[in-house]
PDB file of N, CA and C in Angstrom:
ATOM      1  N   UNK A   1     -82.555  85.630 104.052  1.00  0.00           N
ATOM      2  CA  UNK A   1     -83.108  86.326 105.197  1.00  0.00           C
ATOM      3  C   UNK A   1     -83.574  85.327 106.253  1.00  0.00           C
ATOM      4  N   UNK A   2     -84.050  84.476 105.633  1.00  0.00           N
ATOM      5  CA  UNK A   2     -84.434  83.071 106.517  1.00  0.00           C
ATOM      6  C   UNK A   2     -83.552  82.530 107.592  1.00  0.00           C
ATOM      7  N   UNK A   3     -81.917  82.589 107.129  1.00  0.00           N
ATOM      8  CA  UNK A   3     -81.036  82.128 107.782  1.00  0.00           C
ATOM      9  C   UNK A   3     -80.621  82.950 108.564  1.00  0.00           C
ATOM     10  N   UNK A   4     -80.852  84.515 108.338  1.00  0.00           N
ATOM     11  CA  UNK A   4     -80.670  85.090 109.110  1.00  0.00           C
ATOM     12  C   UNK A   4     -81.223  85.201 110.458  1.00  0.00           C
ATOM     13  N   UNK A   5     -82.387  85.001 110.100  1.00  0.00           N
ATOM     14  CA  UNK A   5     -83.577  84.891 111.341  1.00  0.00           C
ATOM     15  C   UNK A   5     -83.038  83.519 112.194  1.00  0.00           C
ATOM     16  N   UNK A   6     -82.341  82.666 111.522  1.00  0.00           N
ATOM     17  CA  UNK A   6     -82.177  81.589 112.437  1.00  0.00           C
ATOM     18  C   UNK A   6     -81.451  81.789 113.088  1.00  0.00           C
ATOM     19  N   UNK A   7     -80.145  82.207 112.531  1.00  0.00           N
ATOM     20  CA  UNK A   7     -79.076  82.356 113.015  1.00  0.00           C
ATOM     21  C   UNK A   7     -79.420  83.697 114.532  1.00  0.00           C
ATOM     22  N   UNK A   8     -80.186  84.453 114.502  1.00  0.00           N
ATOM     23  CA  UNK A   8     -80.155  85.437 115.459  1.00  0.00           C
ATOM     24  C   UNK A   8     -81.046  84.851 116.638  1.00  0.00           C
ATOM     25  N   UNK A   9     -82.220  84.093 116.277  1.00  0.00           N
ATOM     26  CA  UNK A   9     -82.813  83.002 117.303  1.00  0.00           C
ATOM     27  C   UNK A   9     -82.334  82.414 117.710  1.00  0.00           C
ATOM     28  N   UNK A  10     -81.074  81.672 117.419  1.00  0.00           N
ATOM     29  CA  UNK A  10     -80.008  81.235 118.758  1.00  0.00           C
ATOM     30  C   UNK A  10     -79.493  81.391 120.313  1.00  0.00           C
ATOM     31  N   UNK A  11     -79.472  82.928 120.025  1.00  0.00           N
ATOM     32  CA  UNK A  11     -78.583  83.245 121.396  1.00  0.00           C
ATOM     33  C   UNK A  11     -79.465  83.764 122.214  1.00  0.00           C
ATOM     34  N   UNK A  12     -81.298  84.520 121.288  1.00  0.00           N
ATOM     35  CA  UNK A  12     -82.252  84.475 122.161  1.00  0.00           C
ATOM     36  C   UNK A  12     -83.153  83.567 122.509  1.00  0.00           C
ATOM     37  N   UNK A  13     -82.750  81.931 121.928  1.00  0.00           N
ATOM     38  CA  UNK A  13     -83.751  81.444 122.555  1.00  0.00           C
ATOM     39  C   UNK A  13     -82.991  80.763 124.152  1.00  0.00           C
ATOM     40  N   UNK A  14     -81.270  80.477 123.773  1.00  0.00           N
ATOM     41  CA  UNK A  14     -80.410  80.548 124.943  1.00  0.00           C
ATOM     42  C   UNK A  14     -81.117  81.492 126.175  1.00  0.00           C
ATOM     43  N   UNK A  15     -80.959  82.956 125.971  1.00  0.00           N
ATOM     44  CA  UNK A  15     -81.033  83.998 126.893  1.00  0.00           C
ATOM     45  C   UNK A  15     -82.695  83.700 127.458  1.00  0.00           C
ATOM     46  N   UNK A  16     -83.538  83.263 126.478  1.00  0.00           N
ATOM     47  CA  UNK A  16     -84.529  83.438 126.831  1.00  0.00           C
ATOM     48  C   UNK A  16     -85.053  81.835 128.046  1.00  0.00           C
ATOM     49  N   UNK A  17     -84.226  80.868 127.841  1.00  0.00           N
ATOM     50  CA  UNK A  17     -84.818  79.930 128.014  1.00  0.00           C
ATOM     51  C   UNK A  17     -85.900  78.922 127.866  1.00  0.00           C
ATOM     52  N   UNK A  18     -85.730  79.216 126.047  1.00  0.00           N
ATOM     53  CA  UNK A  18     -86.978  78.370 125.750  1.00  0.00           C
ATOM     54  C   UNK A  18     -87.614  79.399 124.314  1.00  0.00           C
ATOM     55  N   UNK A  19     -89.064  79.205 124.128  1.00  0.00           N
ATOM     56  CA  UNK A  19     -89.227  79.281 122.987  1.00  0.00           C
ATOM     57  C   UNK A  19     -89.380  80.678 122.693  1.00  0.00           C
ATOM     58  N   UNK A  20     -88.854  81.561 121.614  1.00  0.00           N
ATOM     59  CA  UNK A  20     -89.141  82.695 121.139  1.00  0.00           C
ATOM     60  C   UNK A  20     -89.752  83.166 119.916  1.00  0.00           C
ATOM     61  N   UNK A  21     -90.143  84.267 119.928  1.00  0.00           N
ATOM     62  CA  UNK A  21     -91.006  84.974 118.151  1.00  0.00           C
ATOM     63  C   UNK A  21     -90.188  85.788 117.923  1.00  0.00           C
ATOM     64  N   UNK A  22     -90.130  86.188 116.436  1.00  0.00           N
ATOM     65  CA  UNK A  22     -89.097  87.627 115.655  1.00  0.00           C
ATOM     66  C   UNK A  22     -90.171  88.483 115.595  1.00  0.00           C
ATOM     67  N   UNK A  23     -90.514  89.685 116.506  1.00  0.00           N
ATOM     68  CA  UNK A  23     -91.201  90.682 116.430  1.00  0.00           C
ATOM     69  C   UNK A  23     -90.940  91.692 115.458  1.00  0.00           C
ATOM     70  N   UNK A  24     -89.636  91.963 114.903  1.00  0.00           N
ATOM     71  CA  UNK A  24     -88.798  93.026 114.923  1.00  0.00           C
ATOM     72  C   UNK A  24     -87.563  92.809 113.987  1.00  0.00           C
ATOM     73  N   UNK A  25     -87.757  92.979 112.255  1.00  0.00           N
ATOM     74  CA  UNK A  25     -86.448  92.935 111.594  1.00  0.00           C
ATOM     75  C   UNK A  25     -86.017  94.974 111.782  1.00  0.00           C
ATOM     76  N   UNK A  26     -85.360  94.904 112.519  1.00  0.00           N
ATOM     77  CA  UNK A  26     -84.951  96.360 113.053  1.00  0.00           C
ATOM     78  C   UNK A  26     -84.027  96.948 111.869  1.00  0.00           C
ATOM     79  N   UNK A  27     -82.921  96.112 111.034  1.00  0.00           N
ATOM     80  CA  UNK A  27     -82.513  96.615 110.044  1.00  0.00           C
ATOM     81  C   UNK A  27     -82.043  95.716 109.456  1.00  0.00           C
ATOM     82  N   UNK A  28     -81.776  95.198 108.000  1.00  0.00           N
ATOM     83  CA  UNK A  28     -81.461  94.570 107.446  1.00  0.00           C
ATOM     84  C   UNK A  28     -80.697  95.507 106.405  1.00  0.00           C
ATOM     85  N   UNK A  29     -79.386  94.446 105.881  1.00  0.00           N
ATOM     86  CA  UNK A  29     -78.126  95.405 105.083  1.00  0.00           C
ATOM     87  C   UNK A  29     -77.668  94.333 103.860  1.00  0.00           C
ATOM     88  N   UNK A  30     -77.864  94.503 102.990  1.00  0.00           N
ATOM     89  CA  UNK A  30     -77.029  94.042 101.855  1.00  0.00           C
ATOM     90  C   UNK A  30     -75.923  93.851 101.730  1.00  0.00           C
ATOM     91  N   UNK A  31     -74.586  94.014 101.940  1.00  0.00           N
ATOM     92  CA  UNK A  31     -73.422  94.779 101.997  1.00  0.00           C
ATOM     93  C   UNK A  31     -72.963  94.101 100.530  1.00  0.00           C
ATOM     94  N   UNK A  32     -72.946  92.747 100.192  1.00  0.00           N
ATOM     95  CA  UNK A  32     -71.950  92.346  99.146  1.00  0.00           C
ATOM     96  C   UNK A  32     -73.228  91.425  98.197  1.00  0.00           C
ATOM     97  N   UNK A  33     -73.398  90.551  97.292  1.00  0.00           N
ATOM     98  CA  UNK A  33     -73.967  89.512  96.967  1.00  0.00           C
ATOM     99  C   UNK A  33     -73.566  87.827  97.650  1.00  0.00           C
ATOM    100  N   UNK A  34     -74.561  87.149  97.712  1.00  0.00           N
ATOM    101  CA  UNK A  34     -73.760  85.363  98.021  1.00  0.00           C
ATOM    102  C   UNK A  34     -74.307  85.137  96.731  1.00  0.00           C
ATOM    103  N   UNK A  35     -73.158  84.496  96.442  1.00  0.00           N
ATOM    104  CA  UNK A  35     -72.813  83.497  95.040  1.00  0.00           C
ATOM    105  C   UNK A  35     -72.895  82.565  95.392  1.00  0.00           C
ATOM    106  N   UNK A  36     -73.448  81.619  94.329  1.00  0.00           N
ATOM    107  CA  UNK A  36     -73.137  79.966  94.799  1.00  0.00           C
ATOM    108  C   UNK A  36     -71.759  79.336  94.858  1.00  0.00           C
ATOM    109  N   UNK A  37     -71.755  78.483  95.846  1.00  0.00           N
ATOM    110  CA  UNK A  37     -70.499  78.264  96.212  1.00  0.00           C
ATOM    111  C   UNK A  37     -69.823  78.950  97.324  1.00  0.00           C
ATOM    112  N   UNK A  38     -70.488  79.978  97.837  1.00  0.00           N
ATOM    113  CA  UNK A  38     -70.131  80.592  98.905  1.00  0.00           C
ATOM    114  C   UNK A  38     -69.988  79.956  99.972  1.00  0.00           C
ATOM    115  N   UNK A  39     -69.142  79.769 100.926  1.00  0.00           N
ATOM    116  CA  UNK A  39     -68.982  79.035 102.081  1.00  0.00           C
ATOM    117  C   UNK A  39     -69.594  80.398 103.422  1.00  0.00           C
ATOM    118  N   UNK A  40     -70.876  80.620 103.999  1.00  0.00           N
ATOM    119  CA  UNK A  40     -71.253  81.391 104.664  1.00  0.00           C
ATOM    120  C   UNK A  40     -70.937  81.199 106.326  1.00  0.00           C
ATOM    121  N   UNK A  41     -70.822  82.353 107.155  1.00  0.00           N
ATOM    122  CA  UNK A  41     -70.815  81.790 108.514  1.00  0.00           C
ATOM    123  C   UNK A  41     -71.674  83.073 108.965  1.00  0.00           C
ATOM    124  N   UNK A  42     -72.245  82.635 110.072  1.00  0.00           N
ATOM    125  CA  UNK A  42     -73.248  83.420 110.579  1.00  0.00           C
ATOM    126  C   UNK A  42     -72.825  83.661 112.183  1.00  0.00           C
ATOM    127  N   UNK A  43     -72.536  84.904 112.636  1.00  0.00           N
ATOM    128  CA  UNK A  43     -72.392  85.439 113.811  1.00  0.00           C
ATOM    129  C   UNK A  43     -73.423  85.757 114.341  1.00  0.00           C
ATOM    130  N   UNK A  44     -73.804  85.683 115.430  1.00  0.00           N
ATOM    131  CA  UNK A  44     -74.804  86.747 116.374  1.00  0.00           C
ATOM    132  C   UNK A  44     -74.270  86.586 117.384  1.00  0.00           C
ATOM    133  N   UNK A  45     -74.992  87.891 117.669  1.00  0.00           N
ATOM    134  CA  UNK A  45     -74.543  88.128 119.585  1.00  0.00           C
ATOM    135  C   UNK A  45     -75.764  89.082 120.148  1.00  0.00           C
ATOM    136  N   UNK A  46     -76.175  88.994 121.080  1.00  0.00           N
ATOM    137  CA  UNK A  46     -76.728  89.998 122.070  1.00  0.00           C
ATOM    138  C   UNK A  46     -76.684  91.283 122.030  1.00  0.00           C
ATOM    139  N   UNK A  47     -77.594  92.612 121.507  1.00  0.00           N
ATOM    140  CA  UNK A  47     -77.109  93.554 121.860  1.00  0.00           C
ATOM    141  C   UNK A  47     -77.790  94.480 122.801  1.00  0.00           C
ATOM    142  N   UNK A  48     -79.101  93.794 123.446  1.00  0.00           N
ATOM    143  CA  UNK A  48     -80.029  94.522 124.248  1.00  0.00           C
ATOM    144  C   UNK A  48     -80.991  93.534 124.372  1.00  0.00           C
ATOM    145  N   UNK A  49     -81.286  93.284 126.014  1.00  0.00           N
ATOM    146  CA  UNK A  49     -82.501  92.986 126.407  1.00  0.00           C
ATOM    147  C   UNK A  49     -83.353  93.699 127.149  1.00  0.00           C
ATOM    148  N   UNK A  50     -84.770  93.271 127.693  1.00  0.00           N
ATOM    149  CA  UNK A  50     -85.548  94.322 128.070  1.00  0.00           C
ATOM    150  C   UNK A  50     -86.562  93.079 128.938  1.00  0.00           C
ATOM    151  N   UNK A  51     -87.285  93.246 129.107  1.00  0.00           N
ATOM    152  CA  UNK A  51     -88.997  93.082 130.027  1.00  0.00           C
ATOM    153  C   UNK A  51     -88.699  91.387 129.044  1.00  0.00           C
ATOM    154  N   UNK A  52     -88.865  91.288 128.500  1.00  0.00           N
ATOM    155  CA  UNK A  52     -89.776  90.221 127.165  1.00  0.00           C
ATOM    156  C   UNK A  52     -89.088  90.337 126.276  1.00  0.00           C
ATOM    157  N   UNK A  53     -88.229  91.097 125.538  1.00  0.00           N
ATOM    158  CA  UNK A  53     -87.377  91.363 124.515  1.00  0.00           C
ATOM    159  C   UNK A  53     -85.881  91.110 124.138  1.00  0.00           C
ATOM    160  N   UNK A  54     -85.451  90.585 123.447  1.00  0.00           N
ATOM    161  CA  UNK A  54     -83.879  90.180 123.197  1.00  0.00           C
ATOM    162  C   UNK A  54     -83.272  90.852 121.829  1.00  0.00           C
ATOM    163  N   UNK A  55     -82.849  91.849 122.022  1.00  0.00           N
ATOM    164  CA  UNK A  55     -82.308  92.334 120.395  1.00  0.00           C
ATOM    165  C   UNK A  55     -81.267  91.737 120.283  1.00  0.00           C
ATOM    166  N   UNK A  56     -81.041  91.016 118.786  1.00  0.00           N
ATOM    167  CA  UNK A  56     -79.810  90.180 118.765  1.00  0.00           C
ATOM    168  C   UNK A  56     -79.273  90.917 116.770  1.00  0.00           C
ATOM    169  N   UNK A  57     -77.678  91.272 116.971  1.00  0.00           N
ATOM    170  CA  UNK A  57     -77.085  91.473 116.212  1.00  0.00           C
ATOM    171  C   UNK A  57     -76.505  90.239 115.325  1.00  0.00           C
ATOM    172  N   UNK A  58     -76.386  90.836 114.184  1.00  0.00           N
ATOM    173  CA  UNK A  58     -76.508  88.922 113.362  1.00  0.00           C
ATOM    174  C   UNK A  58     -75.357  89.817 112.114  1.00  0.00           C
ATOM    175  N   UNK A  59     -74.242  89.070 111.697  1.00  0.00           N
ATOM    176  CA  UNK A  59     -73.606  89.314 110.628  1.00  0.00           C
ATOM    177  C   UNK A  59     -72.822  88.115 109.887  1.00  0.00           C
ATOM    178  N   UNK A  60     -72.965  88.275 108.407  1.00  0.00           N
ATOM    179  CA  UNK A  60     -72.769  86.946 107.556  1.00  0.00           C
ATOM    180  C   UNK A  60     -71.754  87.549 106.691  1.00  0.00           C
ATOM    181  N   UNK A  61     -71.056  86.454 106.834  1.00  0.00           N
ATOM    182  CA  UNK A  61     -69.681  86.501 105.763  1.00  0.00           C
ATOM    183  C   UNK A  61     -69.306  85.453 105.001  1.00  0.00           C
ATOM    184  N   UNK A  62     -69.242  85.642 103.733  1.00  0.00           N
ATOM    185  CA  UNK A  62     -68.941  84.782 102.764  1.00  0.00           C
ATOM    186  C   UNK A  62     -67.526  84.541 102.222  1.00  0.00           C
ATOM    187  N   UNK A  63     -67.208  83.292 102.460  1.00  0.00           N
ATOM    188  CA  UNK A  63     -65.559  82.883 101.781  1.00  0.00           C
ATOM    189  C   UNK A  63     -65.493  82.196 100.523  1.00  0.00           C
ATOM    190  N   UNK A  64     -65.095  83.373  99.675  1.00  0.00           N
ATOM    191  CA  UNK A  64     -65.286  83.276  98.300  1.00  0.00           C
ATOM    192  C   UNK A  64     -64.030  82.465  98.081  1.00  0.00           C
ATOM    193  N   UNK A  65     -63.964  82.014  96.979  1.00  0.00           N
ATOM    194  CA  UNK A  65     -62.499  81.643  96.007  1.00  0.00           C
ATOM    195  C   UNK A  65     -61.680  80.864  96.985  1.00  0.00           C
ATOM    196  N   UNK A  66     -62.199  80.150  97.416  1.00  0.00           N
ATOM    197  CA  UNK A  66     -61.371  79.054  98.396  1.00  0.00           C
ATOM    198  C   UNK A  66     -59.911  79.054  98.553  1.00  0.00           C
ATOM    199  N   UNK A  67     -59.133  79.212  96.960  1.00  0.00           N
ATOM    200  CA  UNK A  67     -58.146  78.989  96.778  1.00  0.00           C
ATOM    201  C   UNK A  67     -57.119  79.956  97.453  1.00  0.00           C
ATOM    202  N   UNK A  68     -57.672  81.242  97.213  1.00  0.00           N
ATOM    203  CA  UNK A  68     -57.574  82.593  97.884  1.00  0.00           C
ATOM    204  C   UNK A  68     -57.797  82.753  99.018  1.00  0.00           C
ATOM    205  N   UNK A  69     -58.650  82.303  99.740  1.00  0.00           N
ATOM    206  CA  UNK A  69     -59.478  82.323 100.986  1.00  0.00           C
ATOM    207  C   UNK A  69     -60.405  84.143 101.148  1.00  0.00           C
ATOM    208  N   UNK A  70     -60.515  84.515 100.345  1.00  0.00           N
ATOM    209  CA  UNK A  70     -60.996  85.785 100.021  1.00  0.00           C
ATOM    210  C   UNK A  70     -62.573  85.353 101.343  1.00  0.00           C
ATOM    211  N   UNK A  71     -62.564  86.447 102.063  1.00  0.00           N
ATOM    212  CA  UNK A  71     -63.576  86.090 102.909  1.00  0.00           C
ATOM    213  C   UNK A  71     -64.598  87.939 103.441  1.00  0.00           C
ATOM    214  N   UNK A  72     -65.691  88.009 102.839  1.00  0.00           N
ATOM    215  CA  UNK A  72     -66.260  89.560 102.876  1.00  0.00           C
ATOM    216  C   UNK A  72     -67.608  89.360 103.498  1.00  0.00           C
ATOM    217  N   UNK A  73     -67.536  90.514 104.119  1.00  0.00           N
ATOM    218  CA  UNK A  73     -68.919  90.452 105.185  1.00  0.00           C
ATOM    219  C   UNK A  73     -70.470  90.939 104.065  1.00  0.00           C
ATOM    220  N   UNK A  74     -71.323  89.817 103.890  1.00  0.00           N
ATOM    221  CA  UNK A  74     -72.135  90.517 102.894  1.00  0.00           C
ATOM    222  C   UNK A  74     -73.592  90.703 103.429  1.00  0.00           C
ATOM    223  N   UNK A  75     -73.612  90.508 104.981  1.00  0.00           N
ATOM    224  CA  UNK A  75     -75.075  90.716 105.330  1.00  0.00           C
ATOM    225  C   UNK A  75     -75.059  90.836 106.621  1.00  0.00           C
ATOM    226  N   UNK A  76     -75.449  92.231 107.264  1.00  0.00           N
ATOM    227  CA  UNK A  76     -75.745  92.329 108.832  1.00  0.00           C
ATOM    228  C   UNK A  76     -77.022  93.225 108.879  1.00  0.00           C
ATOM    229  N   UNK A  77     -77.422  92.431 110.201  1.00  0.00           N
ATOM    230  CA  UNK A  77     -78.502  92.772 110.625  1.00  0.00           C
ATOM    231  C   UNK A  77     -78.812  93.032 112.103  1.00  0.00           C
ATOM    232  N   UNK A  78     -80.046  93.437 112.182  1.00  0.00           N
ATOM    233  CA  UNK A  78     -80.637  93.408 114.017  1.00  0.00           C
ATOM    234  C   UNK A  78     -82.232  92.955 113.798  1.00  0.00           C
ATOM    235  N   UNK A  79     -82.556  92.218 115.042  1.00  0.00           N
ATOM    236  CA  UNK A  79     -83.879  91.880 114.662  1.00  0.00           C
ATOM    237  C   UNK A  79     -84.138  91.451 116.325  1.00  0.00           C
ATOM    238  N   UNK A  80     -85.162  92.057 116.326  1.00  0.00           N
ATOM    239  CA  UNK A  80     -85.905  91.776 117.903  1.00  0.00           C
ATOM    240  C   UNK A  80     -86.716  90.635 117.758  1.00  0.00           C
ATOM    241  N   UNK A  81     -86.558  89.371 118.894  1.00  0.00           N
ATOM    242  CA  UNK A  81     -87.508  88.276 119.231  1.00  0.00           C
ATOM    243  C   UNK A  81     -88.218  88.513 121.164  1.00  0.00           C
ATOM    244  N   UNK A  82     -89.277  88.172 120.898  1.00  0.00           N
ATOM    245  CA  UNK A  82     -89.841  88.123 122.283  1.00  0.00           C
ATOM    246  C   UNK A  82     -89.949  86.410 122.829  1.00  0.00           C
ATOM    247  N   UNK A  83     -89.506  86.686 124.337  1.00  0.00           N
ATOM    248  CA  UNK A  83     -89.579  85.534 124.764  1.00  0.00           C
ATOM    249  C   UNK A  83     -91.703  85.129 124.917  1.00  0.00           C
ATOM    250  N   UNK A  84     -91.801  83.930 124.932  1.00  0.00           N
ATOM    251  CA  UNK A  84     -93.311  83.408 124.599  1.00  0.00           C
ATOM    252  C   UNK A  84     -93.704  82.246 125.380  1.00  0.00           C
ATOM    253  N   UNK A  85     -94.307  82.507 126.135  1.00  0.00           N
ATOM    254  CA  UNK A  85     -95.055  80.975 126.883  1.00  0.00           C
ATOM    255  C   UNK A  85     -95.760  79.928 125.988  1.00  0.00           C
ATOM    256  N   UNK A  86     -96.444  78.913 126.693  1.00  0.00           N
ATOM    257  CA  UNK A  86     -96.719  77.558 125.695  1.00  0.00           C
ATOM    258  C   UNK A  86     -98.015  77.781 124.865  1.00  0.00           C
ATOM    259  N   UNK A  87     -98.813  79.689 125.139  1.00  0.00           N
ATOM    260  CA  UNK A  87     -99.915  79.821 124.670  1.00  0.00           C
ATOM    261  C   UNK A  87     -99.065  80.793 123.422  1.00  0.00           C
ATOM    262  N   UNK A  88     -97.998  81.062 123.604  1.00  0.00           N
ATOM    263  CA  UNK A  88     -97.175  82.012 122.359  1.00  0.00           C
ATOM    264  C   UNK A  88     -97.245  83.370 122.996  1.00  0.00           C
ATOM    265  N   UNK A  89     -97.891  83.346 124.714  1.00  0.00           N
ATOM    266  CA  UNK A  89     -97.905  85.173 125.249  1.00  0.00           C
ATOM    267  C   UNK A  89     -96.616  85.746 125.704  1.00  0.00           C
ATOM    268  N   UNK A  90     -96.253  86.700 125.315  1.00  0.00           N
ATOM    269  CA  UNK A  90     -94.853  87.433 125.820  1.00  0.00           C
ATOM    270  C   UNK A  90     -95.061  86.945 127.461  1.00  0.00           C
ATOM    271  N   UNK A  91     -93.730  86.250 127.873  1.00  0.00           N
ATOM    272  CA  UNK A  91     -93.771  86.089 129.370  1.00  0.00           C
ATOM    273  C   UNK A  91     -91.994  87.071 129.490  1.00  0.00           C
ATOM    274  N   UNK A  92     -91.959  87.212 130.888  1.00  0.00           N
ATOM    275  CA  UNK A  92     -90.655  87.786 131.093  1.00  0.00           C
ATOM    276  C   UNK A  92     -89.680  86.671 130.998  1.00  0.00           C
ATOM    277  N   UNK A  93     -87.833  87.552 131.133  1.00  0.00           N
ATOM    278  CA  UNK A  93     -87.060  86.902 130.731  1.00  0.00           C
ATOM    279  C   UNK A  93     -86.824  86.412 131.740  1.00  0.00           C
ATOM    280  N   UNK A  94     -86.334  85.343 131.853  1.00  0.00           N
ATOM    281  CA  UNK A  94     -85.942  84.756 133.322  1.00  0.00           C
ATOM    282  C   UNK A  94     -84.405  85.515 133.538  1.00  0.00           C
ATOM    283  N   UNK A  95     -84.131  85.602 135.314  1.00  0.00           N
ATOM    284  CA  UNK A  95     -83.171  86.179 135.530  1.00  0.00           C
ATOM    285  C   UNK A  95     -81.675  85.604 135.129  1.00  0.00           C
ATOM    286  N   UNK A  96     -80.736  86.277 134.829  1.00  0.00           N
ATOM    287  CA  UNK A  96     -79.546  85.783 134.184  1.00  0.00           C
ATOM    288  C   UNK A  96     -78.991  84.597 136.033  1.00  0.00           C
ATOM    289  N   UNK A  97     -77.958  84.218 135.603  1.00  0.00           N
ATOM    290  CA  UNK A  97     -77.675  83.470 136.805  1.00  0.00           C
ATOM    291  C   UNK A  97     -76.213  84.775 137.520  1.00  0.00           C
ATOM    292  N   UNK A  98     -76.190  84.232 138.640  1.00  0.00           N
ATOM    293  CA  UNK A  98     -74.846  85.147 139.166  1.00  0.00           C
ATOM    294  C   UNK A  98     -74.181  84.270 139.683  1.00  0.00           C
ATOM    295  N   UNK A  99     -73.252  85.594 139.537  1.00  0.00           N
ATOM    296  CA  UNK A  99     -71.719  84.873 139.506  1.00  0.00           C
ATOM    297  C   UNK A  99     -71.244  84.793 140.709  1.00  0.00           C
ATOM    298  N   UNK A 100     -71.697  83.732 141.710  1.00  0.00           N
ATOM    299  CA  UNK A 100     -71.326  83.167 142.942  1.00  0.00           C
ATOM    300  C   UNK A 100     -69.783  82.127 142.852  1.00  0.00           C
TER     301      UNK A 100
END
């Protein structure tokens, strides 16, 4: 779950410009087990921002049996982070840039 959280703090601390908090495990999913030996990769992407808020979609897939390349999605999630000033207070998001 740990990695999950990392992996989804990525693209909001990008969006956010700087440092963020996980307010918000919005849903967390089991789908398969990780075995050891699992070769994992971790997706996220963006699926809603707001005032202070970045919901970021996060999904993990494990490539089992190398030999095979057998590869199954065994963990997605959503989890809200707020962007945070240097005292840790929700500040707003800064504006995206345009496309000049």
């Amino acid at each position: 779950m740990a990695q999950v959280d990392i992996a989804g703090a990525l693209p909001a601390v990008r969006r956010a410009n700087g440092r963020v908090g996980t307010v918000a495990v919005n849903s967390f999913v089991f789908k398969q087990p990780v075995f050891v030996g699992d070769l994992l990769s971790f997706y996220a992407k963006i699926v809603k921002t707001g005032t202070t808020s970045i919901t970021v979609n996060v999904e993990v897939f494990a490539e089992r049996n190398r030999l095979q390349s057998e590869v199954v999605k065994v963990t997605e999630a959503t989890l809200t982070y707020v962007a945070t000033d240097d005292q840790r207070r929700p500040r707003a998001l800064p504006p995206l840039p345009s496309d000049t």
